[in-house]
N, C-alpha and C. Protein backbone atom coordinates (compact mmCIF):
# COMPACT_ATOMS: atom_id res chain seq x y z
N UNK A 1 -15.75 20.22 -41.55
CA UNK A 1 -14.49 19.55 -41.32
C UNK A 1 -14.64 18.10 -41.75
N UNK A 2 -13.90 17.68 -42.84
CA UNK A 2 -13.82 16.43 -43.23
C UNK A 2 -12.94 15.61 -43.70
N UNK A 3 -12.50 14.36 -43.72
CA UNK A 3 -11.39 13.87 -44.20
C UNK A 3 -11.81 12.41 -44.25
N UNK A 4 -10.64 11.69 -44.98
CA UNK A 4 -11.20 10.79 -45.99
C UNK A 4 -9.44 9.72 -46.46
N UNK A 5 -10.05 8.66 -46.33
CA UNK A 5 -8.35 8.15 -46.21
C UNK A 5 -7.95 7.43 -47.76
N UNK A 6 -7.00 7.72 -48.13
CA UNK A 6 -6.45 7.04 -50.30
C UNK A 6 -4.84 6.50 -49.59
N UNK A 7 -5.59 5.36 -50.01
CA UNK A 7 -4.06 4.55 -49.97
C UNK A 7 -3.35 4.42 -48.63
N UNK A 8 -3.95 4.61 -47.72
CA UNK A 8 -3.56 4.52 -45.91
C UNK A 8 -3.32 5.60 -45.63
N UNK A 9 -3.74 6.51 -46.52
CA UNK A 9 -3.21 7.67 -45.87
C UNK A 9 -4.55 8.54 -45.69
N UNK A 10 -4.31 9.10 -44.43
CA UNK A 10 -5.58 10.08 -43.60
C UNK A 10 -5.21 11.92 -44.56
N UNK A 11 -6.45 12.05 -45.13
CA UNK A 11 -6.43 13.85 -46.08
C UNK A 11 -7.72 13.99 -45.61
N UNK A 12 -7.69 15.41 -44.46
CA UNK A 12 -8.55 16.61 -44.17
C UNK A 12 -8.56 17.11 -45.43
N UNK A 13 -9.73 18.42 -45.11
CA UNK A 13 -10.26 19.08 -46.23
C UNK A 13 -10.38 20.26 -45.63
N UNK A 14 -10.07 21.26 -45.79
CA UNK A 14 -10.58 22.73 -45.52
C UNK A 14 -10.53 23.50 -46.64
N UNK A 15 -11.30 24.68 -46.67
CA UNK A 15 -11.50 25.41 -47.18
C UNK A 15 -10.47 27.43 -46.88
N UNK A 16 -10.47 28.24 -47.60
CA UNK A 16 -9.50 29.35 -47.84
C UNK A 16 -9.53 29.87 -46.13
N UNK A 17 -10.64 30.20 -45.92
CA UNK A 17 -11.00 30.79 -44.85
C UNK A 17 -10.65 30.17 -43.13
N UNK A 18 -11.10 28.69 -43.43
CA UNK A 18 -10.85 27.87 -42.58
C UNK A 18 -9.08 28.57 -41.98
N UNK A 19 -8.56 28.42 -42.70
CA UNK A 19 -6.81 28.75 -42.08
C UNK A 19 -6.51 29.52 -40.93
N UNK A 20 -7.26 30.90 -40.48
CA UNK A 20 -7.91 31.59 -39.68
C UNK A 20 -7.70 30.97 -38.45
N UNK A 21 -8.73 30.14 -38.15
CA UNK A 21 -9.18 29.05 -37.54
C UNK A 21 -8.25 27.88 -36.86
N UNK A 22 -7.13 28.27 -35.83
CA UNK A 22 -6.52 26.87 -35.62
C UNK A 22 -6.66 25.40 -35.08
N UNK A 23 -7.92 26.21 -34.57
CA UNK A 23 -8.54 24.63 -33.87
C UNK A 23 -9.12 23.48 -34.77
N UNK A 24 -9.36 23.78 -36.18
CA UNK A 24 -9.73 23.52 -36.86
C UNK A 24 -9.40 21.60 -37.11
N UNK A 25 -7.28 22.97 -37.39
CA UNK A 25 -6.47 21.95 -37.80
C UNK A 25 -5.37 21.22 -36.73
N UNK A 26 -6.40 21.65 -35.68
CA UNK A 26 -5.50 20.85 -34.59
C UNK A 26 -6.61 19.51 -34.25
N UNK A 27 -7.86 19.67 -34.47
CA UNK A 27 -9.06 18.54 -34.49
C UNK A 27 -8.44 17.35 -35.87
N UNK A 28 -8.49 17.97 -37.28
CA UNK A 28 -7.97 17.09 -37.96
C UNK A 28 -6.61 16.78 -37.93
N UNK A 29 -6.05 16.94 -37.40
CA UNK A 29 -4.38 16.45 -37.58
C UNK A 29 -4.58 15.37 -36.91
N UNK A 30 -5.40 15.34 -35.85
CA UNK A 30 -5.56 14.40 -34.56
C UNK A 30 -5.59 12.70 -35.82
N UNK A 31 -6.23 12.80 -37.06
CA UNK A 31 -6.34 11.88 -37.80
C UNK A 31 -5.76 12.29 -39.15
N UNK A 32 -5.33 12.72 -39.29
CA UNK A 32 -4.55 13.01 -40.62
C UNK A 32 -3.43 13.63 -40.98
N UNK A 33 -2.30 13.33 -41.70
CA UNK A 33 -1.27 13.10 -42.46
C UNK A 33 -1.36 14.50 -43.26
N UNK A 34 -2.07 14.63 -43.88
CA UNK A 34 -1.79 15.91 -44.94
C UNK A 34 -3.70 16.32 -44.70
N UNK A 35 -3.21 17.55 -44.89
CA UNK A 35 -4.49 19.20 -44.90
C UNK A 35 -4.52 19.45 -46.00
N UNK A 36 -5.78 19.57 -46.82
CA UNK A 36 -5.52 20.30 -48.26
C UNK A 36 -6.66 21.70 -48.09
N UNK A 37 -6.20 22.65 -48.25
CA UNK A 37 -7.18 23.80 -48.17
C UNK A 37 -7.05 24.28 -49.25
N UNK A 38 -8.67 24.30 -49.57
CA UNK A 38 -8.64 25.09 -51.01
C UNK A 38 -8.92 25.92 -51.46
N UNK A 39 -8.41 27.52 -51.87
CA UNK A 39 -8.24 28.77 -51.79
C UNK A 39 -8.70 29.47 -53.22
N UNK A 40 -8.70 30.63 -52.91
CA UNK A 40 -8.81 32.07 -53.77
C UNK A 40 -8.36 33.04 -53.18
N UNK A 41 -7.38 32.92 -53.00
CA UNK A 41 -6.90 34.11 -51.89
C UNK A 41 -6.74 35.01 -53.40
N UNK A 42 -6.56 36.43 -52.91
CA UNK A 42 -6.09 37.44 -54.39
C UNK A 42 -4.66 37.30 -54.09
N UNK A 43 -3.95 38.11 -54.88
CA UNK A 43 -2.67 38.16 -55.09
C UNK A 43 -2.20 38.93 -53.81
N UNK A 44 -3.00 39.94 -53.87
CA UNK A 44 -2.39 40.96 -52.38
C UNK A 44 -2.49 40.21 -51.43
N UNK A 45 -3.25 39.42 -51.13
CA UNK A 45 -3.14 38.79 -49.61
C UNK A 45 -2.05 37.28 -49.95
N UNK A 46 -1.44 37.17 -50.57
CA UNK A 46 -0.97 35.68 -51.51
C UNK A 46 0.23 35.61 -49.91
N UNK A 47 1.21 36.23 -49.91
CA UNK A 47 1.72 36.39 -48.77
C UNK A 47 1.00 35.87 -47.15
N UNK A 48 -0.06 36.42 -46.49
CA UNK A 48 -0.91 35.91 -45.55
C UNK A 48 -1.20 34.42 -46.17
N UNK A 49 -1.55 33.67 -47.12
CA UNK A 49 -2.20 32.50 -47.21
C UNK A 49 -0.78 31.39 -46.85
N UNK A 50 0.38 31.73 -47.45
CA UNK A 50 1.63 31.06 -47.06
C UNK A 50 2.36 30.77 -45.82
N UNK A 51 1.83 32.12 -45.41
CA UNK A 51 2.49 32.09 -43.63
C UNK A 51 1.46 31.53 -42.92
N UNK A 52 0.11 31.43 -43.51
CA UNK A 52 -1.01 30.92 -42.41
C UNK A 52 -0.76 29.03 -42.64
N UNK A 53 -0.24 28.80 -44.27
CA UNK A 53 -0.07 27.33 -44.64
C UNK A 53 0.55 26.86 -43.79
N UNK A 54 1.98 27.51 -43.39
CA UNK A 54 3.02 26.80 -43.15
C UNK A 54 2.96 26.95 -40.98
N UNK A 55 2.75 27.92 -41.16
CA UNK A 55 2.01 27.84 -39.55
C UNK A 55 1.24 26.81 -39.43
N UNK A 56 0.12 26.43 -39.89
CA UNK A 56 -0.61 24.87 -39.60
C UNK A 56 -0.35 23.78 -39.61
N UNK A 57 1.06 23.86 -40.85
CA UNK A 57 1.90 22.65 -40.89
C UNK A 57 2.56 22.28 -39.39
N UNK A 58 3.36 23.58 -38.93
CA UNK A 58 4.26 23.37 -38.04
C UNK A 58 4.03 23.09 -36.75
N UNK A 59 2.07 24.02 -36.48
CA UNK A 59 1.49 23.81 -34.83
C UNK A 59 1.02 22.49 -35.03
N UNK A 60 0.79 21.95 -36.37
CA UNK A 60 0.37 20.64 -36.08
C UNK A 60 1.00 19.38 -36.69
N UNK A 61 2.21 19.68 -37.02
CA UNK A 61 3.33 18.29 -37.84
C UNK A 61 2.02 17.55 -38.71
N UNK A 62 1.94 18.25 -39.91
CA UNK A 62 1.40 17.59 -41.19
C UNK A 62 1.85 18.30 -42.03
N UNK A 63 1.60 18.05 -43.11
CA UNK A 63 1.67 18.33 -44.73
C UNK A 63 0.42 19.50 -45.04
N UNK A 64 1.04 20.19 -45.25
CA UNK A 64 -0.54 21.37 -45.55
C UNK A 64 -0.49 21.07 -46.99
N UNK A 65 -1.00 20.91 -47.89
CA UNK A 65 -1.11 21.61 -49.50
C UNK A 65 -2.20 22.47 -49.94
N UNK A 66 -1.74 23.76 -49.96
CA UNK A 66 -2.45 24.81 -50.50
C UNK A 66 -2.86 24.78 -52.00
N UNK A 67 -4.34 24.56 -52.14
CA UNK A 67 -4.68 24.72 -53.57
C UNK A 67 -5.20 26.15 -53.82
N UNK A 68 -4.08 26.95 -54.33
CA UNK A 68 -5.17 28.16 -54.22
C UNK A 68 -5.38 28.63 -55.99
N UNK A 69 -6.66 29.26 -56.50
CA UNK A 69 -7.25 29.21 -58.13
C UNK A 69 -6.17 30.32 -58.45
N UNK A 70 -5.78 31.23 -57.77
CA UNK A 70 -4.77 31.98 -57.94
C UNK A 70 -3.46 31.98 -57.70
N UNK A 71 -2.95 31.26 -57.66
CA UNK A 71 -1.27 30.88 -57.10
C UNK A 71 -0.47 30.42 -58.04
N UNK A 72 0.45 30.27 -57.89
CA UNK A 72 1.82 29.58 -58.56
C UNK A 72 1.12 28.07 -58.43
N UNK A 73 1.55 27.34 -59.47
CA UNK A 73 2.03 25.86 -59.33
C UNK A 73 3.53 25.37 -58.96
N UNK A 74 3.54 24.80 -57.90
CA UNK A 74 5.23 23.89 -57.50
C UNK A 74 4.89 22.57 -58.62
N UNK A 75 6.14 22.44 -58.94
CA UNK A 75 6.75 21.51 -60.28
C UNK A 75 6.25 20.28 -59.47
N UNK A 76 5.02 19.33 -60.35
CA UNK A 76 5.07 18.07 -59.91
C UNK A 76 6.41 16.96 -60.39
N UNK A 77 5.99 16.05 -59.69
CA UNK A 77 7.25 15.22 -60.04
C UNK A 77 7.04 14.40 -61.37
N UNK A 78 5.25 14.33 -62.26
CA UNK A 78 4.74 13.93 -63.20
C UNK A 78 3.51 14.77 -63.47
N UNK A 79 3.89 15.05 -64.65
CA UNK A 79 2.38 15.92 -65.33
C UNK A 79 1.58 15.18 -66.32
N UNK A 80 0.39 14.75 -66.50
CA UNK A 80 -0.20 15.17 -67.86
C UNK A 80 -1.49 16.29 -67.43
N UNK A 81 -2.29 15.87 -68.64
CA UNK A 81 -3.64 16.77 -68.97
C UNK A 81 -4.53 16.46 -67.73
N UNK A 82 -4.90 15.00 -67.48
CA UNK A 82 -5.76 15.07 -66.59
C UNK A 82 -5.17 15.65 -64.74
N UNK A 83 -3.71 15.35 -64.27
CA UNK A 83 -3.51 15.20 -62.98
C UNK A 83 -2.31 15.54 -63.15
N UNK A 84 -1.37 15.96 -61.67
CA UNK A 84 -0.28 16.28 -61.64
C UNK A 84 -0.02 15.65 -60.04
N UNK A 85 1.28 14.89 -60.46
CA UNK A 85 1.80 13.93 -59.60
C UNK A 85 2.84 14.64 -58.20
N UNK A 86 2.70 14.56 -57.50
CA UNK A 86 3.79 14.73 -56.29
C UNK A 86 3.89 14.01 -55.21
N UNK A 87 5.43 13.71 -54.87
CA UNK A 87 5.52 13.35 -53.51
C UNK A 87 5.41 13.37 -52.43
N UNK A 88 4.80 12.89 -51.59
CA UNK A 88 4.50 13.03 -50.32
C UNK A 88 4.54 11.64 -49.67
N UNK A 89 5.95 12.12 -48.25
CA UNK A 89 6.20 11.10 -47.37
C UNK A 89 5.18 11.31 -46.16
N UNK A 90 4.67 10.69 -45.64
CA UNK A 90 3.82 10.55 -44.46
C UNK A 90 4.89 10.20 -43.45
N UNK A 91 6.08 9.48 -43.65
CA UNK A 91 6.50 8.69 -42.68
C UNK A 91 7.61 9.75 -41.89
N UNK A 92 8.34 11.04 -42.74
CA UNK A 92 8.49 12.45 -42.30
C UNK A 92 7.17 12.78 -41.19
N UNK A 93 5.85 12.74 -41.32
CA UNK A 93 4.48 13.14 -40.37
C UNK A 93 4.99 12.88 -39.00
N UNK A 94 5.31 11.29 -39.69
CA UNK A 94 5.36 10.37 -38.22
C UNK A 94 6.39 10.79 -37.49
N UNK A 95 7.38 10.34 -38.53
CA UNK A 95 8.64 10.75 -37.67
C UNK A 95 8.96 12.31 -36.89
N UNK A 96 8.62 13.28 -37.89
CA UNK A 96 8.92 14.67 -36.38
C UNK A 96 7.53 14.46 -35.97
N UNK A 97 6.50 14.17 -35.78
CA UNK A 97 5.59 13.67 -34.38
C UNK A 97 6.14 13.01 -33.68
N UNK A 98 6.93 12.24 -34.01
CA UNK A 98 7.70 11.09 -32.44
C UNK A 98 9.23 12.69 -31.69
N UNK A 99 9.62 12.94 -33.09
CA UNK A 99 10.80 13.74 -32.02
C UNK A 99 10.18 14.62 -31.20
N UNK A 100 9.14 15.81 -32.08
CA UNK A 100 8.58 16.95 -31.16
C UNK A 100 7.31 16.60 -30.91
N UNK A 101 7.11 16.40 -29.47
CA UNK A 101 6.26 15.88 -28.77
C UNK A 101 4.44 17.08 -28.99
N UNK A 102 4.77 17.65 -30.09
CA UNK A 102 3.59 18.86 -29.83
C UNK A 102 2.23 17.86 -29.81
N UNK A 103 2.14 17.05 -30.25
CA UNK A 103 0.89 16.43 -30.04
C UNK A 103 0.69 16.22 -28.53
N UNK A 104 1.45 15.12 -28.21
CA UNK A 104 1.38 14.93 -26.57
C UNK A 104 1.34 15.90 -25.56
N UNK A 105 1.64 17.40 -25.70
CA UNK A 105 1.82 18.68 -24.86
C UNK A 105 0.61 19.30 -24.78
N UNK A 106 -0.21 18.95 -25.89
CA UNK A 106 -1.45 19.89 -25.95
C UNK A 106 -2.33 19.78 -24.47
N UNK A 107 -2.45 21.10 -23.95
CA UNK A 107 -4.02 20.76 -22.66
C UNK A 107 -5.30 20.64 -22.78
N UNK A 108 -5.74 20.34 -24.14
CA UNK A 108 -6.92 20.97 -24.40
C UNK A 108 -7.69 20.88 -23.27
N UNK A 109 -8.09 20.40 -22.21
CA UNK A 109 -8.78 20.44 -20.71
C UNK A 109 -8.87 21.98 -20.68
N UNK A 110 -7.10 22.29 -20.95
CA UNK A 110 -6.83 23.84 -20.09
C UNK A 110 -7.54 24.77 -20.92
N UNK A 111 -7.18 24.48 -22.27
CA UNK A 111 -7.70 25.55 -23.59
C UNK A 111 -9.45 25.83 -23.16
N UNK A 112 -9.92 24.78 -23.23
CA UNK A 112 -11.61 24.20 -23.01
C UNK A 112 -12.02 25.45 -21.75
N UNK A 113 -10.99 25.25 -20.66
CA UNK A 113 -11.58 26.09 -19.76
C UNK A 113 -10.88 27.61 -19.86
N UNK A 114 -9.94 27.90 -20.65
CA UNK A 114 -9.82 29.40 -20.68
C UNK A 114 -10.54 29.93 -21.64
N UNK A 115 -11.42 29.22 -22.69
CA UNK A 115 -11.97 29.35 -23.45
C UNK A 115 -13.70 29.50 -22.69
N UNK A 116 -13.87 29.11 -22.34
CA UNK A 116 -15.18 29.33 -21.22
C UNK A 116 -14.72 30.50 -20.65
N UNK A 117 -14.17 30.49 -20.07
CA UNK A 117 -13.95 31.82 -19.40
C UNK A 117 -13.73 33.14 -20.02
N UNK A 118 -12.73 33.15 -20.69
CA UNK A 118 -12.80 34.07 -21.95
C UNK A 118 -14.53 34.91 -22.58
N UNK A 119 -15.47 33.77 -22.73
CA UNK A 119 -16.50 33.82 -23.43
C UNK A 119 -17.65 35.04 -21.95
N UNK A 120 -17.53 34.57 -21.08
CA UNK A 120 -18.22 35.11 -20.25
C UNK A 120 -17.91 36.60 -19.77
């Protein structure tokens, strides 16, 4: 789990598999703006990698961007050879974090201990 800040802005890193995993991206959201996970999903599972994207976006109000070696490209807003340009507001992050309080609701105390318990 890692992340790394360009231009004031906080970008986690995960990997295809990671998505699975929600605690993952409930640890990095805690500091970051946008998730980039970077994939090979096959085509048959292409469906599961979208609903798992946009689920992480939503339990945790960030920006997911799915890089997957097999997927569609969404139209940047500038192309050349080396890079492809897109927009991204952070200040959308902020703002539905202030309306829907999901950050502030979390128990993790509670999670921590049904999670112990669970294990035994």
């Amino acid at each position: 789990m890692a992340y790394f800040i360009y231009n004031k802005i906080s970008i986690g890193l995960t990997i295809y598999y990671d998505l699975r995993f929600l605690e993952i991206y409930q640890a990095l959201s805690k500091n970051c703006d946008i998730i980039i996970n970077i994939a090979n999903w096959p085509s048959i599972r292409k469906a599961h990698w979208i609903k798992l994207l946009k689920a992480r976006a939503i339990e945790n109000q960030v920006y997911m961007i799915g890089v997957n070696t097999r997927g569609n490209v969404i139209a940047p807003i500038r192309k050349s050879k080396e890079i492809d340009i897109y927009n991204v507001y952070t200040s959308i992050v902020q703002k539905n974090r202030e309306i829907f309080g999901l950050k502030t609701d979390r128990k993790e105390e509670l999670y921590e201990k049904w999670y112990k318990a669970l294990r035994k």
